[in-house]
C-alpha atoms as a PDB file:
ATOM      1  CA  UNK A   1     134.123 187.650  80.767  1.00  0.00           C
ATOM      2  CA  UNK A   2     132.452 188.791  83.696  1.00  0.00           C
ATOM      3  CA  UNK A   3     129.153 186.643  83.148  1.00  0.00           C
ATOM      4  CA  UNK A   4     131.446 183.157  82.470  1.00  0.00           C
ATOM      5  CA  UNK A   5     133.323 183.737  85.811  1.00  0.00           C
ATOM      6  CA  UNK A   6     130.002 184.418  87.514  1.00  0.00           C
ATOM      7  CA  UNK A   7     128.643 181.374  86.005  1.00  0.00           C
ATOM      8  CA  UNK A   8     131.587 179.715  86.913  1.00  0.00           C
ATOM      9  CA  UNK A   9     131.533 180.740  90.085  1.00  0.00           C
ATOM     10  CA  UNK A  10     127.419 180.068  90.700  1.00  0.00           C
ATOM     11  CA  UNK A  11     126.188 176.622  91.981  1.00  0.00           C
ATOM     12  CA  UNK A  12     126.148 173.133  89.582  1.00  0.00           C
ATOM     13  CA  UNK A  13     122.039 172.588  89.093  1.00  0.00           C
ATOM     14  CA  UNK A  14     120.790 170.515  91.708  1.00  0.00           C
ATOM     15  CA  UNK A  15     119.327 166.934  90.762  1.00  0.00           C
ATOM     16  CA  UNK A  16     116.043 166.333  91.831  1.00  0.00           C
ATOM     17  CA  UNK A  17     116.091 163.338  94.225  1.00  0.00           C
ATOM     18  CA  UNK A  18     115.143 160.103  93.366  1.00  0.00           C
ATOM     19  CA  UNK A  19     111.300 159.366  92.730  1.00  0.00           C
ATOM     20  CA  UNK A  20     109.956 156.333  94.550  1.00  0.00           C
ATOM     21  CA  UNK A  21     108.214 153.598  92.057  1.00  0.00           C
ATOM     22  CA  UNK A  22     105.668 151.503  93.532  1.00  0.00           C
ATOM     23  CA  UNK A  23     103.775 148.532  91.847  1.00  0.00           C
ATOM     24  CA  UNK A  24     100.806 147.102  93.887  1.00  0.00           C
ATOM     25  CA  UNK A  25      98.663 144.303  95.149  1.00  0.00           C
ATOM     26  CA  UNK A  26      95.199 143.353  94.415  1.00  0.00           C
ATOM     27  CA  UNK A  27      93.336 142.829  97.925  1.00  0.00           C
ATOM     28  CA  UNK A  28      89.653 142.621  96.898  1.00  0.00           C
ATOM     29  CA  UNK A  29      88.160 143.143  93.525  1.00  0.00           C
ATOM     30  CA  UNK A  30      84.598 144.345  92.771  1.00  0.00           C
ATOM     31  CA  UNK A  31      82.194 144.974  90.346  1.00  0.00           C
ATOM     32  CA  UNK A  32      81.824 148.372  88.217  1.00  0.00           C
ATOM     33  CA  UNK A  33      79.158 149.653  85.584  1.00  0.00           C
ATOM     34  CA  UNK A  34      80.758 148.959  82.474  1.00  0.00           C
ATOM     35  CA  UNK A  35      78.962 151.861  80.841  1.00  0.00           C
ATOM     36  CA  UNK A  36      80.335 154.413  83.396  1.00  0.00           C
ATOM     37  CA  UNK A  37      82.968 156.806  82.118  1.00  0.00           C
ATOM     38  CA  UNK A  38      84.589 157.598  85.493  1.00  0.00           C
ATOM     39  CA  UNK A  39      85.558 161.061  86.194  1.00  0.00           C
ATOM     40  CA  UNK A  40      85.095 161.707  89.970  1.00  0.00           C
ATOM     41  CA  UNK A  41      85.719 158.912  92.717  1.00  0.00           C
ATOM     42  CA  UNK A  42      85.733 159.487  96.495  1.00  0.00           C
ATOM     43  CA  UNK A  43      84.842 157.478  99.673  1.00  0.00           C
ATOM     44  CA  UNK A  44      82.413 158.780 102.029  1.00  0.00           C
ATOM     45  CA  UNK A  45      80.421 157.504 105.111  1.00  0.00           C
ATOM     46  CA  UNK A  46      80.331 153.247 103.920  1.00  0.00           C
ATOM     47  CA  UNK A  47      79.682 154.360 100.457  1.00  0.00           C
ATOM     48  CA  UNK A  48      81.237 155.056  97.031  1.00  0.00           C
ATOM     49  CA  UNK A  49      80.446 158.187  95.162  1.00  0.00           C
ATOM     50  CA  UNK A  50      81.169 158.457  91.041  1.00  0.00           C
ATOM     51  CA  UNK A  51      80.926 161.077  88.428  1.00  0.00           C
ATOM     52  CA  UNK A  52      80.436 160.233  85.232  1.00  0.00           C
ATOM     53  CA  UNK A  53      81.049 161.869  81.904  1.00  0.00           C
ATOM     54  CA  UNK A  54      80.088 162.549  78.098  1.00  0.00           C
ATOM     55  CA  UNK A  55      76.942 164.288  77.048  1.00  0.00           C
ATOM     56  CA  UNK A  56      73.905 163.596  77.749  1.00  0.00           C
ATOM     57  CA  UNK A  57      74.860 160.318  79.557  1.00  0.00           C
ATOM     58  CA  UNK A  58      76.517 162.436  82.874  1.00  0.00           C
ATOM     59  CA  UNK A  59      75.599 161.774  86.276  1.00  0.00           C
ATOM     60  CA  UNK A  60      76.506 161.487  90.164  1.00  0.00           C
ATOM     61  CA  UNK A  61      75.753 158.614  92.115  1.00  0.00           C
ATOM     62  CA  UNK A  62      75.977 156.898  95.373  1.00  0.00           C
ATOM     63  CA  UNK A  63      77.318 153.405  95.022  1.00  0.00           C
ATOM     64  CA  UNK A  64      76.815 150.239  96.584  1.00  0.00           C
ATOM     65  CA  UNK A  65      80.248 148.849  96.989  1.00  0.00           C
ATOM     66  CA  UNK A  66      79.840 145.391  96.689  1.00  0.00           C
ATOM     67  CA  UNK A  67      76.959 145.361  93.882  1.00  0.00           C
ATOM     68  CA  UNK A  68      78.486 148.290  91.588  1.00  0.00           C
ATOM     69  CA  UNK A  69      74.701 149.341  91.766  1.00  0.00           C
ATOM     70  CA  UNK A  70      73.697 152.903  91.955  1.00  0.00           C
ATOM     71  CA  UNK A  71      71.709 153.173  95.259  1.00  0.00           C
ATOM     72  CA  UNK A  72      70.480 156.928  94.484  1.00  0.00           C
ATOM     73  CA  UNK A  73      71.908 159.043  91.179  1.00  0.00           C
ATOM     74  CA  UNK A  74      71.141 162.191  89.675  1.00  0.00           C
ATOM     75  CA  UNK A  75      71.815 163.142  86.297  1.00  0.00           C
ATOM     76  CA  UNK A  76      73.664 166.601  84.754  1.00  0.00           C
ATOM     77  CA  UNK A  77      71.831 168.652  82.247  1.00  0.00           C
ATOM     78  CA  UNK A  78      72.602 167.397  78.612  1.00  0.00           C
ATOM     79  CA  UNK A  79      74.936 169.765  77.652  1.00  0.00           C
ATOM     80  CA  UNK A  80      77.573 169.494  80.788  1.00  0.00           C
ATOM     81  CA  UNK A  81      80.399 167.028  80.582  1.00  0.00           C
ATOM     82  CA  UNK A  82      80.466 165.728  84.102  1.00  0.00           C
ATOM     83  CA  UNK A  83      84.352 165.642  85.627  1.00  0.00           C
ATOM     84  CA  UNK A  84      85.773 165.229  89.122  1.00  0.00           C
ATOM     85  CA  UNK A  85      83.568 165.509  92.519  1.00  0.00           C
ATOM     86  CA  UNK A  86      84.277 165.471  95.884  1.00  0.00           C
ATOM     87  CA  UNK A  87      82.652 166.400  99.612  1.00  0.00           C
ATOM     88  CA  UNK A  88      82.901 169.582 100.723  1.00  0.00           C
ATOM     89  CA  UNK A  89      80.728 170.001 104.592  1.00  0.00           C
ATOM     90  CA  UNK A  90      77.187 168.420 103.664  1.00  0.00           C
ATOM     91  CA  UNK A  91      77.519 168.956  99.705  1.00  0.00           C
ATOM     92  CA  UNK A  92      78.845 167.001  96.951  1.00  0.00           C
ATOM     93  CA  UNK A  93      80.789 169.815  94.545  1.00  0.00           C
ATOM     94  CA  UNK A  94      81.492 168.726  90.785  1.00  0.00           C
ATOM     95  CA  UNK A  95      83.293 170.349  87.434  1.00  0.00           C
ATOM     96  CA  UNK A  96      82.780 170.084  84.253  1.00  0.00           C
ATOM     97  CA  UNK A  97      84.648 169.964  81.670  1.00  0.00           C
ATOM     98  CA  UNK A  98      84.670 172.695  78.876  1.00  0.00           C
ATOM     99  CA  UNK A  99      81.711 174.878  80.414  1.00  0.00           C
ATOM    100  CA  UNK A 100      83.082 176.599  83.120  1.00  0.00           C
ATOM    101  CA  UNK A 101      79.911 175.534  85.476  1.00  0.00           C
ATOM    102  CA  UNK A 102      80.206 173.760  88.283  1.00  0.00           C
ATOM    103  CA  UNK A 103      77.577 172.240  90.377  1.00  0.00           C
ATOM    104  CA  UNK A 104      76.664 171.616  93.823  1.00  0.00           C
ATOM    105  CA  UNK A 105      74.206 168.772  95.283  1.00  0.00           C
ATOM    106  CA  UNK A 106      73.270 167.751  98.329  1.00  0.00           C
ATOM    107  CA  UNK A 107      75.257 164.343  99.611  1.00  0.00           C
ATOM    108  CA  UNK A 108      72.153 163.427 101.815  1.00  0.00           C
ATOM    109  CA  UNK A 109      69.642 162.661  98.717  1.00  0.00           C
ATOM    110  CA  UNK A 110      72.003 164.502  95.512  1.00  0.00           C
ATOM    111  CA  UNK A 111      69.179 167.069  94.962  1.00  0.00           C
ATOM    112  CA  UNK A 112      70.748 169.990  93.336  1.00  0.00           C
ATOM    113  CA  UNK A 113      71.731 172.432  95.363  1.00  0.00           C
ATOM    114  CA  UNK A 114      73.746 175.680  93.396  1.00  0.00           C
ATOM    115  CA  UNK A 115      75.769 176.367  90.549  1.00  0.00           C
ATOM    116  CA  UNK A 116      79.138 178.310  90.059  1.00  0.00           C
ATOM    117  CA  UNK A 117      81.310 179.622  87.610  1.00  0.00           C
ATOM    118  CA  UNK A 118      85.296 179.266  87.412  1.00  0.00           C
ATOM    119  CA  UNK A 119      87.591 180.060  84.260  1.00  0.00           C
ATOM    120  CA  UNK A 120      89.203 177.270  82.168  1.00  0.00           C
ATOM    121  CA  UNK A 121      88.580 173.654  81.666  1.00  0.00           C
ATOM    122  CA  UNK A 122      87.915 171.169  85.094  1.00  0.00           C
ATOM    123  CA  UNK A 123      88.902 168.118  85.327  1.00  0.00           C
ATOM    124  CA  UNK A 124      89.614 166.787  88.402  1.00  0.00           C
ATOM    125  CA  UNK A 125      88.941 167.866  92.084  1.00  0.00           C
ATOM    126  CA  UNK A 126      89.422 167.004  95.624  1.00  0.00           C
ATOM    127  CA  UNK A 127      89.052 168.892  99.056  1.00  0.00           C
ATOM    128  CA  UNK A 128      92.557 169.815 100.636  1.00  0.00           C
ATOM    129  CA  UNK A 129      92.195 170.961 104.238  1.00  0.00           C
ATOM    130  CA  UNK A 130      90.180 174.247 103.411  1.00  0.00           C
ATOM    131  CA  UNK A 131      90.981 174.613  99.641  1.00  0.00           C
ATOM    132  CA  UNK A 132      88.934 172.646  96.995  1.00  0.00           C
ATOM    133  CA  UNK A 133      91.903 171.835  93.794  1.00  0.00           C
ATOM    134  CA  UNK A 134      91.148 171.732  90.688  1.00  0.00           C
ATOM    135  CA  UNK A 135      93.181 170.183  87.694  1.00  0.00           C
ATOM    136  CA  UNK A 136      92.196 171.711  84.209  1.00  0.00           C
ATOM    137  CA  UNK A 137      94.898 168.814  81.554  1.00  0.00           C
ATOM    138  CA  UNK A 138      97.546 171.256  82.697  1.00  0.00           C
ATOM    139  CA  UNK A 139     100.705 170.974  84.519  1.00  0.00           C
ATOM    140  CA  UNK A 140      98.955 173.119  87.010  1.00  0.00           C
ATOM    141  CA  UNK A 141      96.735 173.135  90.447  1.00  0.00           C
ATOM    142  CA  UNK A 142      94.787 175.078  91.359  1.00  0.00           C
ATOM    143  CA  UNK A 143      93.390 176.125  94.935  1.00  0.00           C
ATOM    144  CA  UNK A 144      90.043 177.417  95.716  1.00  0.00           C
ATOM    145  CA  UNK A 145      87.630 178.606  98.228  1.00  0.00           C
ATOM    146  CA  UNK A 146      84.755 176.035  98.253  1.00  0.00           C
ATOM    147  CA  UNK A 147      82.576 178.598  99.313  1.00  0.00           C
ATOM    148  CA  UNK A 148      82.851 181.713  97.014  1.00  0.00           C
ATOM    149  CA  UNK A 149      84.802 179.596  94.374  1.00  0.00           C
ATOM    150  CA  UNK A 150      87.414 182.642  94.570  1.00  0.00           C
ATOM    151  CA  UNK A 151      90.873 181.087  93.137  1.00  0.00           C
ATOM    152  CA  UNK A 152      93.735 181.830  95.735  1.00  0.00           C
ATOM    153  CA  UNK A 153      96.525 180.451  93.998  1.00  0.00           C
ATOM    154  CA  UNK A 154      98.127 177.723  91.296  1.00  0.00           C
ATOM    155  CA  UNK A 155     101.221 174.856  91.990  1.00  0.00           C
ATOM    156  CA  UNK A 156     102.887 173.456  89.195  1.00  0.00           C
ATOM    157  CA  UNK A 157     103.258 169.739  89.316  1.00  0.00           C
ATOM    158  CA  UNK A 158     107.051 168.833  88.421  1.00  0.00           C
ATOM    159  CA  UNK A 159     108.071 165.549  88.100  1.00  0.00           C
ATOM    160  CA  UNK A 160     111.666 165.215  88.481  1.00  0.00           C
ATOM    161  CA  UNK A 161     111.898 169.121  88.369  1.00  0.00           C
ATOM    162  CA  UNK A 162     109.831 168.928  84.637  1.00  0.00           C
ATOM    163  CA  UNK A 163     106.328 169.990  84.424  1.00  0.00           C
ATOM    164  CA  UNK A 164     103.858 167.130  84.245  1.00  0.00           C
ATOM    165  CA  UNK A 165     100.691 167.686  82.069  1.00  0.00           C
ATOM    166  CA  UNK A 166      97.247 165.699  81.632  1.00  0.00           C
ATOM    167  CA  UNK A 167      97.120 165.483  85.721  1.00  0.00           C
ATOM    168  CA  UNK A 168      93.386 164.235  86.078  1.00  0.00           C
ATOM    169  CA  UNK A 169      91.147 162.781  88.253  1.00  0.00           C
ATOM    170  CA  UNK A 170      92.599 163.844  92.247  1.00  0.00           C
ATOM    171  CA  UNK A 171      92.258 162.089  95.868  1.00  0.00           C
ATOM    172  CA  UNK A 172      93.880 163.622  98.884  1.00  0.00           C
ATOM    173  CA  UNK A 173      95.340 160.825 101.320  1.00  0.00           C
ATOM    174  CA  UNK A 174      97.409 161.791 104.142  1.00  0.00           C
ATOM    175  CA  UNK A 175      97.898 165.899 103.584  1.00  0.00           C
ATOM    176  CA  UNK A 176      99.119 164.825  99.835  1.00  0.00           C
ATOM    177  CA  UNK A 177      97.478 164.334  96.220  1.00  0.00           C
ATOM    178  CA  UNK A 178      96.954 161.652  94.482  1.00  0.00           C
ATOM    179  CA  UNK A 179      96.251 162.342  90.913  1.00  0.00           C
ATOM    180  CA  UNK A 180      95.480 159.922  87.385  1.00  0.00           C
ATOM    181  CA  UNK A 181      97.605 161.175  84.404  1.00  0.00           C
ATOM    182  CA  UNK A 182      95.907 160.532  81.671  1.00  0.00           C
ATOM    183  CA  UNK A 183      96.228 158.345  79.307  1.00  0.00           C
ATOM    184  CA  UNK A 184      98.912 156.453  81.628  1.00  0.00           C
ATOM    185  CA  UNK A 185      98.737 153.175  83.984  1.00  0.00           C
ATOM    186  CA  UNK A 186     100.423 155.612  86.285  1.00  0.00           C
ATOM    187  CA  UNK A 187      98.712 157.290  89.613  1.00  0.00           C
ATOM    188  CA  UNK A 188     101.148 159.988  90.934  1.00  0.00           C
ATOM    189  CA  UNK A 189     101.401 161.892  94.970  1.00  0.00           C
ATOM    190  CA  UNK A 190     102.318 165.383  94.804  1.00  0.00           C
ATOM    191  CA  UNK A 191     103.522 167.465  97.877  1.00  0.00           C
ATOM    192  CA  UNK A 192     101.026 170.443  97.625  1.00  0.00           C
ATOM    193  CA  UNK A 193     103.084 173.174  98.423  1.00  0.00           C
ATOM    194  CA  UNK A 194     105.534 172.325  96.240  1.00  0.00           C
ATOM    195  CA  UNK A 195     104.309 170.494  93.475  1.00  0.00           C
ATOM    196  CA  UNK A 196     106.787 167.979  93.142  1.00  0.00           C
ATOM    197  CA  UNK A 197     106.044 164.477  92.743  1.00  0.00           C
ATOM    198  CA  UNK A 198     107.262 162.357  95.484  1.00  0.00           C
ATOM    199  CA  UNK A 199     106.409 159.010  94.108  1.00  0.00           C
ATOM    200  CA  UNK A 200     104.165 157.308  91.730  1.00  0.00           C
ATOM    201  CA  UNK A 201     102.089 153.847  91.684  1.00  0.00           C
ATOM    202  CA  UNK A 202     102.958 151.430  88.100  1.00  0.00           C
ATOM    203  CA  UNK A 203      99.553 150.041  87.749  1.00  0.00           C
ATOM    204  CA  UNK A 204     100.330 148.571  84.250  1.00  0.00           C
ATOM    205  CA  UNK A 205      98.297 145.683  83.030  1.00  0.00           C
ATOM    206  CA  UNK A 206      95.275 146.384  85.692  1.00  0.00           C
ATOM    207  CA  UNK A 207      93.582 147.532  82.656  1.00  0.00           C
ATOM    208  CA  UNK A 208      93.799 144.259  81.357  1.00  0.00           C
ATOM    209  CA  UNK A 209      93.120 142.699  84.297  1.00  0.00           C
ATOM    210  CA  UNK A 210      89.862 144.541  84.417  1.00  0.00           C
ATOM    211  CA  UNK A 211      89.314 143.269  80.798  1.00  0.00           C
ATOM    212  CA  UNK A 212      88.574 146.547  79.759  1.00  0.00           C
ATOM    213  CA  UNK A 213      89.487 147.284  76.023  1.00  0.00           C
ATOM    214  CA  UNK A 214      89.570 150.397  73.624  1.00  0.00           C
ATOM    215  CA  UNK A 215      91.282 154.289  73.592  1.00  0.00           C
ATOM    216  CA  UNK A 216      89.360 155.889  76.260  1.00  0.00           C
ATOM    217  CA  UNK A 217      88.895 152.620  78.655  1.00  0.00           C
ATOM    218  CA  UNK A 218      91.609 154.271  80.597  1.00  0.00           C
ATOM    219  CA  UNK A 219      92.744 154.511  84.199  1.00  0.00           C
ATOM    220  CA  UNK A 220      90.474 156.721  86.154  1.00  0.00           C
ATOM    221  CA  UNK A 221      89.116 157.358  89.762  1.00  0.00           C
ATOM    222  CA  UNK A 222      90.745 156.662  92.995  1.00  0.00           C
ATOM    223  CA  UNK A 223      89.424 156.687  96.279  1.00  0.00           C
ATOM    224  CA  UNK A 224      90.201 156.499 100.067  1.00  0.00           C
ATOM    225  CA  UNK A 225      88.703 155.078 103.160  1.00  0.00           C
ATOM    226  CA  UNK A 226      90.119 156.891 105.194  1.00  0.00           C
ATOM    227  CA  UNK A 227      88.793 154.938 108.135  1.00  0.00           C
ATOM    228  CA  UNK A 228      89.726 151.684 107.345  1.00  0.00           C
ATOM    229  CA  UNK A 229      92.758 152.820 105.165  1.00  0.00           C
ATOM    230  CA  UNK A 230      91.615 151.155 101.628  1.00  0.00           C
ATOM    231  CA  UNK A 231      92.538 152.433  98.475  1.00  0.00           C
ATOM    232  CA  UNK A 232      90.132 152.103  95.826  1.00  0.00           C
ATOM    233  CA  UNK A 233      90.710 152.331  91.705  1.00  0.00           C
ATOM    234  CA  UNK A 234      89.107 151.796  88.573  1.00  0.00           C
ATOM    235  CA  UNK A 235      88.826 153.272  84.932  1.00  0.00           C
ATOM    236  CA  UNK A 236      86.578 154.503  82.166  1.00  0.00           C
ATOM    237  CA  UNK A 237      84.022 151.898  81.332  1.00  0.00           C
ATOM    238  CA  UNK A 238      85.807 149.132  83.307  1.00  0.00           C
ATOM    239  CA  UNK A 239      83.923 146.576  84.579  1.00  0.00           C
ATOM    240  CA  UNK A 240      85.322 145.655  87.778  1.00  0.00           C
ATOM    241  CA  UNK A 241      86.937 148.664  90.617  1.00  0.00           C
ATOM    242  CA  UNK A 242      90.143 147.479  92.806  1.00  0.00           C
ATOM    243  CA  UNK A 243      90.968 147.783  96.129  1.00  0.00           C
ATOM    244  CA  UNK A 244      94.687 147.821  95.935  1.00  0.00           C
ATOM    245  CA  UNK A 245      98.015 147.919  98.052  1.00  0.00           C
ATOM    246  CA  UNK A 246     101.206 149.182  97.347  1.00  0.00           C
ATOM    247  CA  UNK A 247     104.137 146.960  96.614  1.00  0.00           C
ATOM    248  CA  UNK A 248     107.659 146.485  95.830  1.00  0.00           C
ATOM    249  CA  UNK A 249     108.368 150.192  96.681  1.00  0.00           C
ATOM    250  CA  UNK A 250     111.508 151.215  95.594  1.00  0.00           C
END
């Protein structure tokens, strides 16, 4: 009796707020390496940097943005499945997938410059003010420090108050995350203190645009000039990458 008039009593469950849908704009198109299976994207200092996936075939590279060509690249050892990259001070810092290594490399020439160690599966990565994050496939991200690769803590991403899995590749733009979900057209931002997902970018039928075809030619990489304020995406073995801006907000 007690516990119903409590409950009774107690606050309704709050509804999340609405979650913004945006669809977008094509503003320049360019081309990609078709045999690329994009893991890690990010913008730095007029150039493009990828990483690349599967065995045996994963690499970084610089990119020339309006070739696709790789001006400088340097492959992973055969047995690492490259995953997300990003800048941290004069290094490039990279995950893979299943091994629990992660690699650094110079950004000035890519020569390799350290390895580290980290529990669970990586998958995507970006720098956050002083925290490197790491997505593992779960709904989970998690915050580390670049230099001693010490974990200092985990957010849940919740969209509309539910747990999202398969967050993937990640882009930080403004103090926020961008972040692929996998297997979706859909790119998500994610307040990074709380986790929640604040909106979310319907990119269906750039895929097809791209005239990419097949399972795993999906959605993947996003990067931001920060300077000039252009948003760049492509996907697993797509040939062309897309600047893009957002549209029809709502």
């Amino acid at each position: 009796m007690f516990i119903l008039a409590f409950a009774m009593l107690a606050d309704p469950p709050v509804k999340p707020p609405p979650i913004e849908r945006c669809g977008y704009r094509i503003v320049q198109t360019y081309p990609h390496d078709a045999t690329s299976f994009t893991q890690g994207l990010f913008w730095d200092d007029g150039h493009l940097y990828e990483g690349t996936g599967q065995y045996g075939r994963s690499r970084i590279a610089r990119l020339d943005l309006e070739t696709g060509k790789a001006l400088a690249q340097t492959t992973l050892p055969a047995d690492q499945f490259g995953e997300g990259i990003t800048r941290w001070k004069g290094q490039i810092v990279g995950v893979t997938w299943q091994g629990g290594v992660g690699n650094r490399w110079s950004i000035k020439d890519l020569k390799p410059a350290g390895t580290f160690r980290y529990e669970g599966e990586g998958w995507g990565l970006t720098l956050l003010g002083d925290d490197l994050v790491l997505s593992d496939g779960t709904p989970q991200l998690r915050f580390f420090d670049p230099a001693t690769m010490v974990e200092q803590k985990r957010v849940t991403v919740r969209f509309g108050g539910r747990p999202l899995p398969m967050i993937n590749e990640l882009e930080t733009i403004d103090g926020e995350i961008l972040a692929n979900v996998w297997m979706t057209d859909m790119i998500i931002r994610i307040d990074p203190a709380s986790g929640d997902v604040t909106s979310w970018i319907d990119l269906s039928g750039l895929k097809e645009q791209a005239g990419a075809s097949g399972d795993d030619s999906v959605l993947n990489g996003i990067a931001w000039d920060a300077q000039k304020k252009r948003l760049f995406v492509t996907g697993k073995y797509w040939p062309k990458l897309y600047e893009i801006a957002l549209a029809d907000c709502r």
